[in-house]
Every structure is written in structure tokens, then in C-alpha cells.
N, C-alpha and C. Protein backbone atom coordinates (compact mmCIF):
# COMPACT_ATOMS: atom_id res chain seq x y z
N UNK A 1 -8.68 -19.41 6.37
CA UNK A 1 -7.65 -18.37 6.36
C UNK A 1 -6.40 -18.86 5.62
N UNK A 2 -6.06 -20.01 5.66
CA UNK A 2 -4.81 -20.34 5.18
C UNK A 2 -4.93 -20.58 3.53
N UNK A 3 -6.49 -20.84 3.15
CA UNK A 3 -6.44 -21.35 1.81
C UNK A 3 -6.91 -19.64 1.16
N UNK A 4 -7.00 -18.58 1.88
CA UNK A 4 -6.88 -17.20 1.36
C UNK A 4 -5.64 -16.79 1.15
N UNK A 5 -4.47 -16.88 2.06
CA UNK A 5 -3.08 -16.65 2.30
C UNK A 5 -2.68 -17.40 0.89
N UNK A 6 -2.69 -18.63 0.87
CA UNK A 6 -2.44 -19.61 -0.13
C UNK A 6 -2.80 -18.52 -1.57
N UNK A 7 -3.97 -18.62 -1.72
CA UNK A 7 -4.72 -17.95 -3.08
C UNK A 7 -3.91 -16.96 -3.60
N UNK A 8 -3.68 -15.55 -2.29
CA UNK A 8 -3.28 -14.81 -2.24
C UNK A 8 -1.42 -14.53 -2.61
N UNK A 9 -0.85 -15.48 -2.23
CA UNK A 9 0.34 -16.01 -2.27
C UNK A 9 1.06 -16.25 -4.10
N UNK A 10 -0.12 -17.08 -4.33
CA UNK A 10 -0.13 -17.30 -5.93
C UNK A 10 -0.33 -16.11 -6.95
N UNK A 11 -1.45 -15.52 -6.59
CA UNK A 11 -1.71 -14.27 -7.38
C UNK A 11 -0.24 -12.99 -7.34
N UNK A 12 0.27 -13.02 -6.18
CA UNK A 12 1.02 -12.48 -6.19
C UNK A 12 2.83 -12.78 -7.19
N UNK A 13 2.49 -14.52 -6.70
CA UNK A 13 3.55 -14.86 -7.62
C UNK A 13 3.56 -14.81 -8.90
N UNK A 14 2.39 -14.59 -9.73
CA UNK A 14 2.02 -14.46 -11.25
C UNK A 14 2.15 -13.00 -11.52
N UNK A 15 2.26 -12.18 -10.78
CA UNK A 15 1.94 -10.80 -10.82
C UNK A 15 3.79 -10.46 -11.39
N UNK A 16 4.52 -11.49 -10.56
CA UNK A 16 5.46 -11.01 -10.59
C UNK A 16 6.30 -11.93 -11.61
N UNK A 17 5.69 -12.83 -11.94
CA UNK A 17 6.11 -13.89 -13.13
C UNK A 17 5.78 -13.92 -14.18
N UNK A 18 4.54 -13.62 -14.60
CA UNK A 18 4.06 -13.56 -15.76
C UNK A 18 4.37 -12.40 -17.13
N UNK A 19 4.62 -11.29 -16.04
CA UNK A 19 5.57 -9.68 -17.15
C UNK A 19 6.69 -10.43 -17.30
N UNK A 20 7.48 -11.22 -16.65
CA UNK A 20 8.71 -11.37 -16.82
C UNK A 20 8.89 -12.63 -18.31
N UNK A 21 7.49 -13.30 -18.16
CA UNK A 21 7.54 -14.42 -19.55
C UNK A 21 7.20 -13.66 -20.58
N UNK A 22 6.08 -13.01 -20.19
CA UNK A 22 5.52 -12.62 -21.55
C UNK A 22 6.21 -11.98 -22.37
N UNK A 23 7.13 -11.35 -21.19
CA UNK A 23 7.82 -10.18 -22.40
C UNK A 23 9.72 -10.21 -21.53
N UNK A 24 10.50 -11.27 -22.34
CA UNK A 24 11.63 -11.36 -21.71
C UNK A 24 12.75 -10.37 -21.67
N UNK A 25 12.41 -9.82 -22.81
CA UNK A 25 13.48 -9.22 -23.36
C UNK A 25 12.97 -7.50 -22.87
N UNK A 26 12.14 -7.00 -22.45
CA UNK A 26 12.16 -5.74 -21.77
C UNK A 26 13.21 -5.05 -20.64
N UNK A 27 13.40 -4.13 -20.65
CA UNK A 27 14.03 -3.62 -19.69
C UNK A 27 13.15 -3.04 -18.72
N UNK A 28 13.32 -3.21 -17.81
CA UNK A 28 12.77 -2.94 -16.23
C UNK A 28 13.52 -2.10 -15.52
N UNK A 29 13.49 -1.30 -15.86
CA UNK A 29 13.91 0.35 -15.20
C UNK A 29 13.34 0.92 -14.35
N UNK A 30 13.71 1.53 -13.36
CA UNK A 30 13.19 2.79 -12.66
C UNK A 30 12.58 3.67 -12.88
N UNK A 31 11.63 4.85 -12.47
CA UNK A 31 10.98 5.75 -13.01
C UNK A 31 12.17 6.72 -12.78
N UNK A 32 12.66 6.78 -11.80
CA UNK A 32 14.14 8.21 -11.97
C UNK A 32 14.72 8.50 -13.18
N UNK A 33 15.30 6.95 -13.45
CA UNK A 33 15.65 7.40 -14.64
C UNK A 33 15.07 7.59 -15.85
N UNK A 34 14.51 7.16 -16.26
CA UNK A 34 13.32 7.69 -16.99
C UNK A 34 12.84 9.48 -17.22
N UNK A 35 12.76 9.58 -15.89
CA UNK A 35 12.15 10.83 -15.53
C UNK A 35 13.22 11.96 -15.67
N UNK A 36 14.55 11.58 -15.52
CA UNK A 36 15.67 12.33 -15.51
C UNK A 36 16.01 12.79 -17.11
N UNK A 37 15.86 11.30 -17.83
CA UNK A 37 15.62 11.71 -19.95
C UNK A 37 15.06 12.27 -20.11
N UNK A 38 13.52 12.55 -19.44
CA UNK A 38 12.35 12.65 -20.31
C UNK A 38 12.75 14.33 -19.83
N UNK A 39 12.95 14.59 -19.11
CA UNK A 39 13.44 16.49 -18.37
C UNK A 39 14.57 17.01 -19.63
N UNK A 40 15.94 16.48 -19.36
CA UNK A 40 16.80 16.63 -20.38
C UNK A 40 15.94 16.74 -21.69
N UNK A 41 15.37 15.79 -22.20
CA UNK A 41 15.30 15.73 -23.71
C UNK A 41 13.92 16.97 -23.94
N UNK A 42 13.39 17.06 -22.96
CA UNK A 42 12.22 18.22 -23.13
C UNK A 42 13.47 20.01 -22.88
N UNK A 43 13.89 20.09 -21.85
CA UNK A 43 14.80 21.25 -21.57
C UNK A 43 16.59 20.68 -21.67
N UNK A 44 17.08 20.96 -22.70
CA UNK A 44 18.76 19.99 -22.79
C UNK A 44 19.56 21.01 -21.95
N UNK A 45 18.68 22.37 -21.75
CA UNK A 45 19.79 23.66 -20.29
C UNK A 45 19.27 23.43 -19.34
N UNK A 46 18.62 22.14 -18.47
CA UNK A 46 18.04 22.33 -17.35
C UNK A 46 19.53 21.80 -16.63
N UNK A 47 19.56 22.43 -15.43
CA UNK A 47 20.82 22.33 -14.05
C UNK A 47 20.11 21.52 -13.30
N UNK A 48 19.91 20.65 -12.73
CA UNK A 48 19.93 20.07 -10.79
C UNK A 48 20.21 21.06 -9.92
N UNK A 49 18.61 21.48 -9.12
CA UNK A 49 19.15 22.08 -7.96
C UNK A 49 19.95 21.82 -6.88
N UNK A 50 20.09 20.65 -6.88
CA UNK A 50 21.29 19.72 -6.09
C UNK A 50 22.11 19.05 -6.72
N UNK A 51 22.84 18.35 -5.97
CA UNK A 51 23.69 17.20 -6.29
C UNK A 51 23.40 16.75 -4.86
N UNK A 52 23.58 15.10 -4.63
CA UNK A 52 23.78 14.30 -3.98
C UNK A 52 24.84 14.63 -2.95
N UNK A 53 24.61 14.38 -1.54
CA UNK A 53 25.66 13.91 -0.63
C UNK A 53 26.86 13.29 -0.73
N UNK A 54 25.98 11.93 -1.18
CA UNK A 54 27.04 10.71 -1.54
C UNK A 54 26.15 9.81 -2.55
N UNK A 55 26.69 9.02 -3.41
CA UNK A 55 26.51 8.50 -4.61
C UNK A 55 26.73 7.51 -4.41
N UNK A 56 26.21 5.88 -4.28
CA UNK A 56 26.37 4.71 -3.88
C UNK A 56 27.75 4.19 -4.93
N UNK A 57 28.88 3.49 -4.46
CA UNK A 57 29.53 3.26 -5.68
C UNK A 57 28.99 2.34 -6.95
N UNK A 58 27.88 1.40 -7.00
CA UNK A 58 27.68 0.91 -7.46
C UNK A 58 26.01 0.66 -7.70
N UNK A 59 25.39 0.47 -8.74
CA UNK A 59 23.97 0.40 -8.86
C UNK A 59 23.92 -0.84 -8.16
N UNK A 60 24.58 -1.62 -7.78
CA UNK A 60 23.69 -3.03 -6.66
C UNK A 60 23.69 -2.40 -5.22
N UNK A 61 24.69 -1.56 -4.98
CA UNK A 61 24.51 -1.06 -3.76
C UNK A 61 23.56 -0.39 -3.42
N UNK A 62 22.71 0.62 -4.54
CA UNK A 62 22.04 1.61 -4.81
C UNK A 62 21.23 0.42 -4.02
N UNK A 63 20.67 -0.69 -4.99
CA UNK A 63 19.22 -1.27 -5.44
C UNK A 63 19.64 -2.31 -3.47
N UNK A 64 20.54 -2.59 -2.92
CA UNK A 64 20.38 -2.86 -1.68
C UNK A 64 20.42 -1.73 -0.73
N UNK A 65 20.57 -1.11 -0.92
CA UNK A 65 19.99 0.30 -0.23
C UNK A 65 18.85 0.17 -0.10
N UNK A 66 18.17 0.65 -0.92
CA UNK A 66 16.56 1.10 -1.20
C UNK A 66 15.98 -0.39 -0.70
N UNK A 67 16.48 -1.79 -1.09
CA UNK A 67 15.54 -2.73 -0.71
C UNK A 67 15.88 -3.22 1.08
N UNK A 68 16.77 -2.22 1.53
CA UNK A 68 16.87 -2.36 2.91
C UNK A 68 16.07 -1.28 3.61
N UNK A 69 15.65 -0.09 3.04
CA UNK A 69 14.74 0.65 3.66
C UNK A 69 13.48 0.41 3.51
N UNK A 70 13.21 -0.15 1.96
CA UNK A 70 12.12 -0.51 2.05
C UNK A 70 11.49 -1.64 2.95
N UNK A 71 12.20 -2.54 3.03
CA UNK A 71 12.24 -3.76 4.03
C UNK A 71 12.15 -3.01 6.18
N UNK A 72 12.87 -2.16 6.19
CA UNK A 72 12.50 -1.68 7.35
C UNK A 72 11.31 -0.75 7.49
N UNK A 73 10.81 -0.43 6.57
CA UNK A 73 9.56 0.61 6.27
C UNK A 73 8.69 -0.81 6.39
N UNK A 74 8.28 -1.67 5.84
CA UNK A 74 7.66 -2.70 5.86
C UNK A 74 6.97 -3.30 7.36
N UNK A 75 8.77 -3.38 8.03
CA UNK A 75 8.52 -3.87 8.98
C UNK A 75 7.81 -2.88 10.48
N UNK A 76 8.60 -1.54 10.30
CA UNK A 76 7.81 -0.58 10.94
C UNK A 76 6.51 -0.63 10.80
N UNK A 77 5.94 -0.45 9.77
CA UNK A 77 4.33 -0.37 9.27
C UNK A 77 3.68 -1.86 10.37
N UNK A 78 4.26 -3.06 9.57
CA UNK A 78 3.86 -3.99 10.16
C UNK A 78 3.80 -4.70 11.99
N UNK A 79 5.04 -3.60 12.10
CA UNK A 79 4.73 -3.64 14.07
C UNK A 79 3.63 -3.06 14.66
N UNK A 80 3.73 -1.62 14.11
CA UNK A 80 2.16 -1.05 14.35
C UNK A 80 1.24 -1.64 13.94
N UNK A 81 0.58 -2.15 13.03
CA UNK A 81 -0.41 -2.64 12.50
C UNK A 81 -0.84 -4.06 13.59
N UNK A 82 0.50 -4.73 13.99
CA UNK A 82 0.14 -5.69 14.93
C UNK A 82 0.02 -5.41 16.21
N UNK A 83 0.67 -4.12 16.96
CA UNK A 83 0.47 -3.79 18.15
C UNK A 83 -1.33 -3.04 17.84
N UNK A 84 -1.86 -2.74 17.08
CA UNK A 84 -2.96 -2.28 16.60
C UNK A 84 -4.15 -3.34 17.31
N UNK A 85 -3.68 -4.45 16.33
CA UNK A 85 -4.59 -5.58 16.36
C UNK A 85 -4.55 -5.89 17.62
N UNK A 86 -3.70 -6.65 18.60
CA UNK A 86 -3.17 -6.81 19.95
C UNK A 86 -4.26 -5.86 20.79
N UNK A 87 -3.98 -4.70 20.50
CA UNK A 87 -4.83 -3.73 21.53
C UNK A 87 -6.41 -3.83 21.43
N UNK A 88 -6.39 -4.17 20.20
CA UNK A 88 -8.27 -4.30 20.05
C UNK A 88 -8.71 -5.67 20.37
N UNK A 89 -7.52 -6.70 20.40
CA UNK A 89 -8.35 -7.58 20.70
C UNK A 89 -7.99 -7.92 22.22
N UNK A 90 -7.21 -7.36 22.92
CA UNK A 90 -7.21 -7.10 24.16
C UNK A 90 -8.34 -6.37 24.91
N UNK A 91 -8.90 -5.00 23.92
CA UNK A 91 -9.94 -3.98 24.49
C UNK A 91 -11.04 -5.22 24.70
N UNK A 92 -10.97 -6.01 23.57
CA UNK A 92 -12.54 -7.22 23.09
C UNK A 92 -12.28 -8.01 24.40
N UNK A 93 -11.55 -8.64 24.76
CA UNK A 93 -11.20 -9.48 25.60
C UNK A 93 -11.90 -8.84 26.85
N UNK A 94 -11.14 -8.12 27.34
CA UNK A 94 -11.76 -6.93 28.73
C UNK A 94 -13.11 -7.26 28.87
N UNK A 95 -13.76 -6.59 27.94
CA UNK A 95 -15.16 -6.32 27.54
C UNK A 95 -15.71 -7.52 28.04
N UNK A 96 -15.09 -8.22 27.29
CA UNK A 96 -15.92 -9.91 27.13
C UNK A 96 -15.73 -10.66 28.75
N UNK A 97 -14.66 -10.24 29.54
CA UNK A 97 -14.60 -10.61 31.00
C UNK A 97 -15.13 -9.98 32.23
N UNK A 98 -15.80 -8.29 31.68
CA UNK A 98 -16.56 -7.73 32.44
C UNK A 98 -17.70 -8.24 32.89
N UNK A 99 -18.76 -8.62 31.52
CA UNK A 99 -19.88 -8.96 31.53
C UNK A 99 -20.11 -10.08 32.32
């Protein structure tokens, strides 16, 4: 198990190292924005059916925003997933002390 974690660990670190050598000089953007040009430059009279609430003052605030929800989305997912496991191998356990 640990030399899977390990394996696993690495692959992940290349995943996230290797775009960044190969190609230094790219910009690494968001799909919003992206998606927000590509609308404009197809329709230049399109309106926003909204506007925003509130507008982070700053794009680092933005990008710790989002990596603080994402980080609690993570961890939500990951409580369930372990109270999951817990229960089944509690149900196994039972089982296994009936007999």
C-alpha cells in the first residue's frame, strides 16, 4: 500500500511539473476567462444577465477563495467517504463476531 501511495504521489507530481517545464512561458488561465472573450468576440452586443454581488478586490483573493472552497469540498467529500469505509468495516466486523 505505501509503495502504491508512493507511485501514485509521483505521477501526480509530474502531472503537475512537467506542463510547467515543457512549456515555461505559457499562460495558465482559467476557462471563465477565456469563455467570457470567446462570447464577446463571437456577439460584441451581448449584456450579462447579472452582475456579481461582490467582486473579490483582488485576483489572489479571488484564487484563495476558490482554493478555500475547494479545499472544504475536498474535505467534506473525504469525511463521508471515511465514515463510509468505518461503517462497512464495522458491518464486516459484526458479521465476523456473530459466527
Amino acid at each position: 500500500m505505501k509503495k502504491q501511495n508512493t507511485i501514485l504521489l509521483i505521477i501526480f507530481a509530474l502531472l503537475i511539473i512537467v506542463p510547467l517545464v515543457l512549456n515555461p512561458s505559457a499562460e495558465y488561465s482559467g476557462s471563465d476567462g477565456n469563455a467570457e472573450s470567446m462570447v464577446f468576440e463571437i456577439n460584441p452586443n451581448y449584456e450579462p444577465w447579472f452582475e456579481p454581488m461582490w467582486e473579490p478586490p483582488s485576483g489572489e483573493i479571488e484564487s484563495l477563495l476558490f482554493t478555500l472552497f475547494a479545499a472544504s469540498g475536498a474535505m467534506i467529500i473525504g469525511y463521508y467517504l471515511g465514515t463510509l469505509k468505518e461503517k462497512k468495516r464495522d458491518s464486516c466486523r459484526c458479521h465476523s463476531v456473530q459466527k
